[in-house]
Protein backbone atom coordinates (compact mmCIF):
# COMPACT_ATOMS: atom_id res chain seq x y z
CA UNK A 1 188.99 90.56 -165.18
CA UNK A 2 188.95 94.40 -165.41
CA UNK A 3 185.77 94.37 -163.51
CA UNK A 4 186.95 92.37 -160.70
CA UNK A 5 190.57 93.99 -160.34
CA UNK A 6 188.18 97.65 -160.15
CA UNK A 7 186.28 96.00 -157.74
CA UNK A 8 189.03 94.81 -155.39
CA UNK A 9 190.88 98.14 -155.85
CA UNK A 10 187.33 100.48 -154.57
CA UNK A 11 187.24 97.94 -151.72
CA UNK A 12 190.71 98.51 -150.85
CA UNK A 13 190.21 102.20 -151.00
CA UNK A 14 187.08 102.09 -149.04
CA UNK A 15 188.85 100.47 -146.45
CA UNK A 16 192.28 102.59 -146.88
CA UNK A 17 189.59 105.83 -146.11
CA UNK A 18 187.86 104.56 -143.73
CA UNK A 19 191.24 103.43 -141.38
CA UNK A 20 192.32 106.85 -142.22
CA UNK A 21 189.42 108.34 -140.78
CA UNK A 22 189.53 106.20 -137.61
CA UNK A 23 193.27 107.21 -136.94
CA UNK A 24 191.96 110.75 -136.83
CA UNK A 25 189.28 110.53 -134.73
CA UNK A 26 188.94 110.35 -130.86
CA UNK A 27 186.06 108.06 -130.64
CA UNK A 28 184.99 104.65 -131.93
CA UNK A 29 182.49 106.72 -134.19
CA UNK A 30 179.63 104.53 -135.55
CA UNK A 31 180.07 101.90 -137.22
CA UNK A 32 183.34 100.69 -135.37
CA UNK A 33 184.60 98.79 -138.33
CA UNK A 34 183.04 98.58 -142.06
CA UNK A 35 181.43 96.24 -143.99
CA UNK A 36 177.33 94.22 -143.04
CA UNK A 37 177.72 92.44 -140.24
CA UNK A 38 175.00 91.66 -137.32
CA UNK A 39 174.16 90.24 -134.17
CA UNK A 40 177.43 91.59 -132.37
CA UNK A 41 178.74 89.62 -129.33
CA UNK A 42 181.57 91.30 -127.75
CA UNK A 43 184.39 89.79 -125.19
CA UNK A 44 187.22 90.28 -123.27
CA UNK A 45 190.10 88.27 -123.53
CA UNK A 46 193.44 89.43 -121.76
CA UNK A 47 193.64 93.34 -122.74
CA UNK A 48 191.47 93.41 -125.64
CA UNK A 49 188.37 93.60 -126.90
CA UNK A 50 186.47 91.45 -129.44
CA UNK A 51 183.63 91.39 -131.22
CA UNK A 52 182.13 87.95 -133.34
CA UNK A 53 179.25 89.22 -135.38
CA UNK A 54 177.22 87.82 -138.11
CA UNK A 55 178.32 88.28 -141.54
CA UNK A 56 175.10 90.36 -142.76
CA UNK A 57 173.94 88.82 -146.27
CA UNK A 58 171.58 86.23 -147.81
CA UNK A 59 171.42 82.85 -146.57
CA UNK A 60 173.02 81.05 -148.86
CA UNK A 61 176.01 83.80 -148.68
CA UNK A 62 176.27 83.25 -144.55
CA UNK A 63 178.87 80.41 -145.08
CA UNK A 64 181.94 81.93 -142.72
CA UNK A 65 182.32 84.27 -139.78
CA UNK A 66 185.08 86.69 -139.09
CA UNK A 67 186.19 88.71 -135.64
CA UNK A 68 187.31 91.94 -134.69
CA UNK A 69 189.72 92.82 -131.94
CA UNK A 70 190.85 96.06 -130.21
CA UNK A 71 192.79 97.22 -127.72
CA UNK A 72 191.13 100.89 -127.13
CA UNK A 73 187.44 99.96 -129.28
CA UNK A 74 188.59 102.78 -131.42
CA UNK A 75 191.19 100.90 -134.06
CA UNK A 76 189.99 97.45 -134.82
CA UNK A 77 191.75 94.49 -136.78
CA UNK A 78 189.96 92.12 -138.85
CA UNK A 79 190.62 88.11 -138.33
CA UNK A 80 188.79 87.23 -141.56
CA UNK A 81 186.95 83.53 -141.68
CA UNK A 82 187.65 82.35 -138.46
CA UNK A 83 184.80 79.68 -139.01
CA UNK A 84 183.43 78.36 -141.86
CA UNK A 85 180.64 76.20 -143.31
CA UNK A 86 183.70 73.61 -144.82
CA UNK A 87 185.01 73.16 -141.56
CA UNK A 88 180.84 72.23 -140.00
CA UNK A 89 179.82 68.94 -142.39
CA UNK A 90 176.30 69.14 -141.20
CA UNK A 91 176.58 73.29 -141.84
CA UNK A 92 174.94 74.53 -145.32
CA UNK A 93 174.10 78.67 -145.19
CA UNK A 94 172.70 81.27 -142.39
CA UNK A 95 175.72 80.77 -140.31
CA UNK A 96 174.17 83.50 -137.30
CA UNK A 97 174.91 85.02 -134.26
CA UNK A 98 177.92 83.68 -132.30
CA UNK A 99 178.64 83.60 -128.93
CA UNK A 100 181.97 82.92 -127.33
CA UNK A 101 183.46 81.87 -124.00
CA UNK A 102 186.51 80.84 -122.87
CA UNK A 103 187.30 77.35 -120.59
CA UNK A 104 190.13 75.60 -119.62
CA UNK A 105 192.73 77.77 -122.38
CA UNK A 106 190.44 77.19 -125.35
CA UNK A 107 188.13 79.39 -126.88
CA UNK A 108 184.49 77.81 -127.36
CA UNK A 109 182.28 79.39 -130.56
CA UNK A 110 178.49 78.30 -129.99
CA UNK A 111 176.66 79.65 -133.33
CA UNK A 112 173.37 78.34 -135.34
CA UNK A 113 173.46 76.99 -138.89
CA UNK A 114 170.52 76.14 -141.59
CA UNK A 115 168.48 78.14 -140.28
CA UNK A 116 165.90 74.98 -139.73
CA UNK A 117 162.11 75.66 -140.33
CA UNK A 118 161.03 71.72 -138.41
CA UNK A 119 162.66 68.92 -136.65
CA UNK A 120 162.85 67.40 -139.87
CA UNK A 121 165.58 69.52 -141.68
CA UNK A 122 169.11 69.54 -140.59
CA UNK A 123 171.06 72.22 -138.22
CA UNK A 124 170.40 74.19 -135.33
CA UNK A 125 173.23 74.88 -132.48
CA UNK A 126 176.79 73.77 -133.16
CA UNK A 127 179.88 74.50 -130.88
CA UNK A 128 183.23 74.96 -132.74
CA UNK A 129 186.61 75.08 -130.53
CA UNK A 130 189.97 76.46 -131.21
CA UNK A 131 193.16 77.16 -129.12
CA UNK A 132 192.85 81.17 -129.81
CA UNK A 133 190.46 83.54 -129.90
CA UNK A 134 190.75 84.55 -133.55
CA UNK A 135 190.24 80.80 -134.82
CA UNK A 136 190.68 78.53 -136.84
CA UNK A 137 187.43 77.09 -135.16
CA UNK A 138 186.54 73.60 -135.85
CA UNK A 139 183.23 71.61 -135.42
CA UNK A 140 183.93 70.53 -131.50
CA UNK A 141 180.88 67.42 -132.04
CA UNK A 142 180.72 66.54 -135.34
CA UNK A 143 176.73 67.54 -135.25
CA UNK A 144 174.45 70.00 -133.87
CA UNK A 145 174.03 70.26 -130.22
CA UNK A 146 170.65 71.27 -130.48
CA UNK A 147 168.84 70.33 -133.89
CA UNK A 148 165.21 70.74 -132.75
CA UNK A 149 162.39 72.85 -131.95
CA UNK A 150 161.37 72.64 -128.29
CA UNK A 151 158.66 74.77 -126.83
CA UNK A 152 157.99 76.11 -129.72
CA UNK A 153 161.76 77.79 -129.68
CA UNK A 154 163.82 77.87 -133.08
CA UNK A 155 166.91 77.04 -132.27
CA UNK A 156 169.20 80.01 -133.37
CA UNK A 157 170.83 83.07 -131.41
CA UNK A 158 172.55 81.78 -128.42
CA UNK A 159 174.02 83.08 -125.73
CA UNK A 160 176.75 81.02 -123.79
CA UNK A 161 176.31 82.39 -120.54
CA UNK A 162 178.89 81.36 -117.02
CA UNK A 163 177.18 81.88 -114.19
CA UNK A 164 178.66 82.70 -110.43
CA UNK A 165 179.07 78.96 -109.54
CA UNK A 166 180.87 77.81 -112.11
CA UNK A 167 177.94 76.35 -114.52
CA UNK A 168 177.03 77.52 -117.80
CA UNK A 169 174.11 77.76 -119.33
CA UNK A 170 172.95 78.31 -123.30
CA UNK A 171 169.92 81.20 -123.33
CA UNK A 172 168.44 80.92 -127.12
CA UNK A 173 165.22 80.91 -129.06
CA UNK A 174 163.64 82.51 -132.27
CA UNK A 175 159.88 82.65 -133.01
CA UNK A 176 158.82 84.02 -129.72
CA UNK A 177 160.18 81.52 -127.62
CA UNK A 178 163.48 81.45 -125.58
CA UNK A 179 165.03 78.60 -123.87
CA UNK A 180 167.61 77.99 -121.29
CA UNK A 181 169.62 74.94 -120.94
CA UNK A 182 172.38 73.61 -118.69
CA UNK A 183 175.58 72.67 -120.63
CA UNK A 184 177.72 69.22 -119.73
CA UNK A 185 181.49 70.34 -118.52
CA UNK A 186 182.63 69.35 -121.65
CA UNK A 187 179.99 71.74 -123.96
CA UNK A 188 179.08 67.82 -125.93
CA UNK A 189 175.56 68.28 -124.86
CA UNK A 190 172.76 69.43 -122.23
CA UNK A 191 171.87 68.30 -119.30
CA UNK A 192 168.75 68.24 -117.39
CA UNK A 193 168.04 70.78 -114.11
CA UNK A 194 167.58 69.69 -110.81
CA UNK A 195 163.29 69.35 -111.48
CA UNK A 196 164.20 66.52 -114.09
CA UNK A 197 163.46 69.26 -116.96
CA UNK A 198 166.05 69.72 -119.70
CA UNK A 199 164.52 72.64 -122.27
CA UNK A 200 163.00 74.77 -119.72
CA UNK A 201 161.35 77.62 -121.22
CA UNK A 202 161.85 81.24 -119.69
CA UNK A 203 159.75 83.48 -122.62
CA UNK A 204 159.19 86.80 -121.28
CA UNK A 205 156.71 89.43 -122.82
CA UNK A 206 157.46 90.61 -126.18
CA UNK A 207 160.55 88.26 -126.88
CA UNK A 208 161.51 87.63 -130.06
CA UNK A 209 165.24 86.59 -130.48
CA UNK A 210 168.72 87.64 -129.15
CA UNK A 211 169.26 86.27 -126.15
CA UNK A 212 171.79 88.06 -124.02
CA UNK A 213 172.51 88.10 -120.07
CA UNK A 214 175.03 89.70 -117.72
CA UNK A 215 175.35 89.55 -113.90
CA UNK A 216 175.36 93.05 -111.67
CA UNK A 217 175.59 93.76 -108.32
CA UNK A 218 173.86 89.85 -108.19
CA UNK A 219 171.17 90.41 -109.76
CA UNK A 220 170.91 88.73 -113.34
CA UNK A 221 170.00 91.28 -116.47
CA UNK A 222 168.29 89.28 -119.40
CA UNK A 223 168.05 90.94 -122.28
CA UNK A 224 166.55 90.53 -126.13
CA UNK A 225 165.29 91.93 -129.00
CA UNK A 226 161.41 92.69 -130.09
CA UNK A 227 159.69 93.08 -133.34
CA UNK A 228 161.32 92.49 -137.00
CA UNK A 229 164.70 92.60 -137.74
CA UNK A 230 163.97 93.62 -141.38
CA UNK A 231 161.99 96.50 -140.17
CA UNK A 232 162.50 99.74 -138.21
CA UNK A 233 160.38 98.32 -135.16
CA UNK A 234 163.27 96.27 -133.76
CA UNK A 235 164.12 96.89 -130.18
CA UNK A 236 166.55 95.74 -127.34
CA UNK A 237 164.30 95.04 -124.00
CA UNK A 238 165.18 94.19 -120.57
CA UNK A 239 164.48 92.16 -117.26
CA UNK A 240 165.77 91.24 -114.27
CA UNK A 241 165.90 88.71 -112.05
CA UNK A 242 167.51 86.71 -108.78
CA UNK A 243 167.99 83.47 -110.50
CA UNK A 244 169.56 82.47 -114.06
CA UNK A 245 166.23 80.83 -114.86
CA UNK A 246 163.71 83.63 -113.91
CA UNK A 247 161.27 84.31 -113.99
CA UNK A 248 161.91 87.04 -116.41
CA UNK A 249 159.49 89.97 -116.03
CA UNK A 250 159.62 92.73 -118.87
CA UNK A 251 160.64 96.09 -117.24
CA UNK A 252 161.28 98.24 -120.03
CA UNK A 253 162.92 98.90 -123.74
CA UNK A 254 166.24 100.77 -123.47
CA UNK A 255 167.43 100.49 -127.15
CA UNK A 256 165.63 102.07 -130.38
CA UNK A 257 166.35 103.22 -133.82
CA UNK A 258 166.26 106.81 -134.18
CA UNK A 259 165.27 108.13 -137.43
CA UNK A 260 167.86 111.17 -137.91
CA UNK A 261 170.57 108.31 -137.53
CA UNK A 262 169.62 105.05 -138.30
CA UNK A 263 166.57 101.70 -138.06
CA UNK A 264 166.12 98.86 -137.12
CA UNK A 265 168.56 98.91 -133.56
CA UNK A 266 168.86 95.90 -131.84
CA UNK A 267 170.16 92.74 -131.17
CA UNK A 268 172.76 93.32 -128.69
CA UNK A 269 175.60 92.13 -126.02
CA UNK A 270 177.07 94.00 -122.84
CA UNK A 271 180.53 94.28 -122.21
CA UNK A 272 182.54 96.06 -119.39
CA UNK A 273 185.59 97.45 -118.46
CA UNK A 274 187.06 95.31 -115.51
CA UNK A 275 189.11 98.64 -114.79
CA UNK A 276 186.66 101.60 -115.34
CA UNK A 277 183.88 99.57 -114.83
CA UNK A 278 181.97 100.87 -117.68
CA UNK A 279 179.76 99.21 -119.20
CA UNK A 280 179.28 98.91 -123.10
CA UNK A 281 176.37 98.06 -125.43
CA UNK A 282 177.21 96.63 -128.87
CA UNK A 283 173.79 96.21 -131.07
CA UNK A 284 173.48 96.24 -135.13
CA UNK A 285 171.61 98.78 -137.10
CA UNK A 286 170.81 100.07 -141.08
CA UNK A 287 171.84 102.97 -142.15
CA UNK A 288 169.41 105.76 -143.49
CA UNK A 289 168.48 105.17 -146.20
CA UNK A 290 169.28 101.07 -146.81
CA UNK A 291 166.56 98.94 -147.72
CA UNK A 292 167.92 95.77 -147.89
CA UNK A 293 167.54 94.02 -145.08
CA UNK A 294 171.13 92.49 -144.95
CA UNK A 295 172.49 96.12 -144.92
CA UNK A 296 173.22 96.38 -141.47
CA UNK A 297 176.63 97.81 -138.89
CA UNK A 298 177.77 97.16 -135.88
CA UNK A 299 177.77 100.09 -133.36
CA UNK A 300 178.58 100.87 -129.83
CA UNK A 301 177.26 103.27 -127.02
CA UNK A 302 177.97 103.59 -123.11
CA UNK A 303 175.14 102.00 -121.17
CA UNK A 304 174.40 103.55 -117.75
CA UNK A 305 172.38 102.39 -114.63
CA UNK A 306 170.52 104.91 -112.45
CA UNK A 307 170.47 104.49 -109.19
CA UNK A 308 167.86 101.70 -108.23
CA UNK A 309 169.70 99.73 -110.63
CA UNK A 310 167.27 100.02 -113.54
CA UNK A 311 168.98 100.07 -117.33
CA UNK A 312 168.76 103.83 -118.70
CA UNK A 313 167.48 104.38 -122.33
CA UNK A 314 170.33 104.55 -124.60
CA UNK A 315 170.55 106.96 -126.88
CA UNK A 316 171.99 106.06 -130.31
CA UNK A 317 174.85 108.10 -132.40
CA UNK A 318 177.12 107.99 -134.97
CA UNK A 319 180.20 109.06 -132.17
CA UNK A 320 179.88 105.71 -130.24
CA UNK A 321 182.40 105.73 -127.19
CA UNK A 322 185.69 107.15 -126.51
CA UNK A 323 189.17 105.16 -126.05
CA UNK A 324 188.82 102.80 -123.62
CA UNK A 325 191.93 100.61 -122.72
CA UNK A 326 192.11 97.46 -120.70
């Protein structure tokens, strides 16, 4: 009992030093909020930000998800367990990656489960709904909406993507492939594109897993991450394209650890200031020094075009952005 009430008393001073800090400072500094988490995807709802990562541990530990919102991305609040595995019957461990949108006033949570190794196990992509943005979520099917492999694609680390017409599609993929599909109105399940095809496969060179798109000036930016996530060879690559099915040609990595501040960058989402217009990158990293794998923070930087359009390389730091209010 000792043990535990030391334990819950350094955790409440960690976090007691590290809000302290954050009131001080005039940046978001790097990481934005404490603790392992992973896989950050950010969004705007109203006049804040928010950020749904992955809660960074082993497998059998990934059982719940929590948010983060601001209103400047310099002081964040925690919404702890905003989904979790006893709320998801068909949900066991390696809860990963979410990816929100919101449709019709409620709040839509697409995130992979199980972390399935062949069509024979259960999980894949589920879809939880709620009426806010910090939860409770709850399963929205009552199974996954996509349990197998197709084209060679795990199915984990989705992106819920709504593109200029009103339809929205689901980017995702592990092992090397990536998939896009077109979602029913209703998110229940996919339906197939005008060719007759449902999983259509849009792999471009060097894909790995994390998924992530954005639309700019009409063009469509698909990004992902390359090499090992474990490793320091993890990267954040880009393409672009003139349609939200490709084809996606590789133009360039702009994200990258750097080894006087941190491994192992990537995994990322864009977000942007509908008032400033800036544009954000949030990506995961490990600290210097961290060998465990699961040891990894969710940071920000600016990300700038030049002027043909083209991504610049973004540097990494531990003074992330400055306030930024919506």
């Amino acid at each position: 009992m000792r043990t535990s009430n030391l334990l819950l008393c350094l955790v409440f001073f960690t976090s007691a030093i590290f809000a302290q800090q954050k009131a001080a400072q005039k940046t978001s500094g790097n990481p934005i909020f404490p603790g392992w988490y992973a896989d950050p995807e950010g969004a705007i709802f109203g006049r804040e930000y928010w950020v749904y990562p992955t809660y960074s541990a082993k497998y059998k530990e990934q059982v719940f998800m929590d948010a983060f919102s601001s209103k400047d991305l310099i002081n964040w609040t925690k919404h702890p367990n905003i989904l979790q595995n006893k709320d998801v019957k068909w949900a066991d461990k390696a809860m990963w990656a979410p990816s929100i949108t919101k449709k019709d006033n409620k709040y839509y949570l697409f995130f992979g489960a199980n972390d399935i190794q062949n069509n024979d196990e259960l999980g894949g992509i589920g879809v939880a709904v709620s009426n806010k943005p910090e939860g409770p979520f709850i399963d929205h099917i009552g199974k996954p909406l996509i349990d197998k492999f197709h084209n060679g694609a795990q199915p984990i680390d989705q992106y819920i993507f709504n593109d200029k017409d009103g339809q929205y599609y689901l980017y995702y993929g592990g092992w090397k492939h990536c998939n896009v599909v077109k979602l029913s109105d209703d998110f229940k399940s996919v339906v197939p594109f005008p060719d007759g095809s449902t999983y259509k496969e849009i792999t471009p060179e060097n894909y790995v897993e994390g998924p992530f798109m954005f639309m700019r000036n009409g063009k469509y930016y698909f990004m992902w991450s390359e090499g090992g996530w474990t490793g320091p060879n993890y990267f954040v690559a880009y393409a672009i394209a003139d349609s939200p099915i490709g084809p996606f040609k590789r133009i360039d990595r702009i994200l990258k650890q750097d080894t006087a501040i941190a491994t192992g960058a990537g995994h990322n989402s864009v977000i942007q200031n509908p008032k400033t217009k800036e544009y954000y990158i949030l990506y995961h990293r490990r600290p210097l020094g961290e060998t465990n794998g699961n040891h990894r923070v969710t940071c920000i930087e600016k990300m700038e075009f030049d002027e043909n359009g083209y991504i610049k390389p973004v540097q990494i730091t531990f003074e992330g952005v400055g306030a930024s209010k919506l």
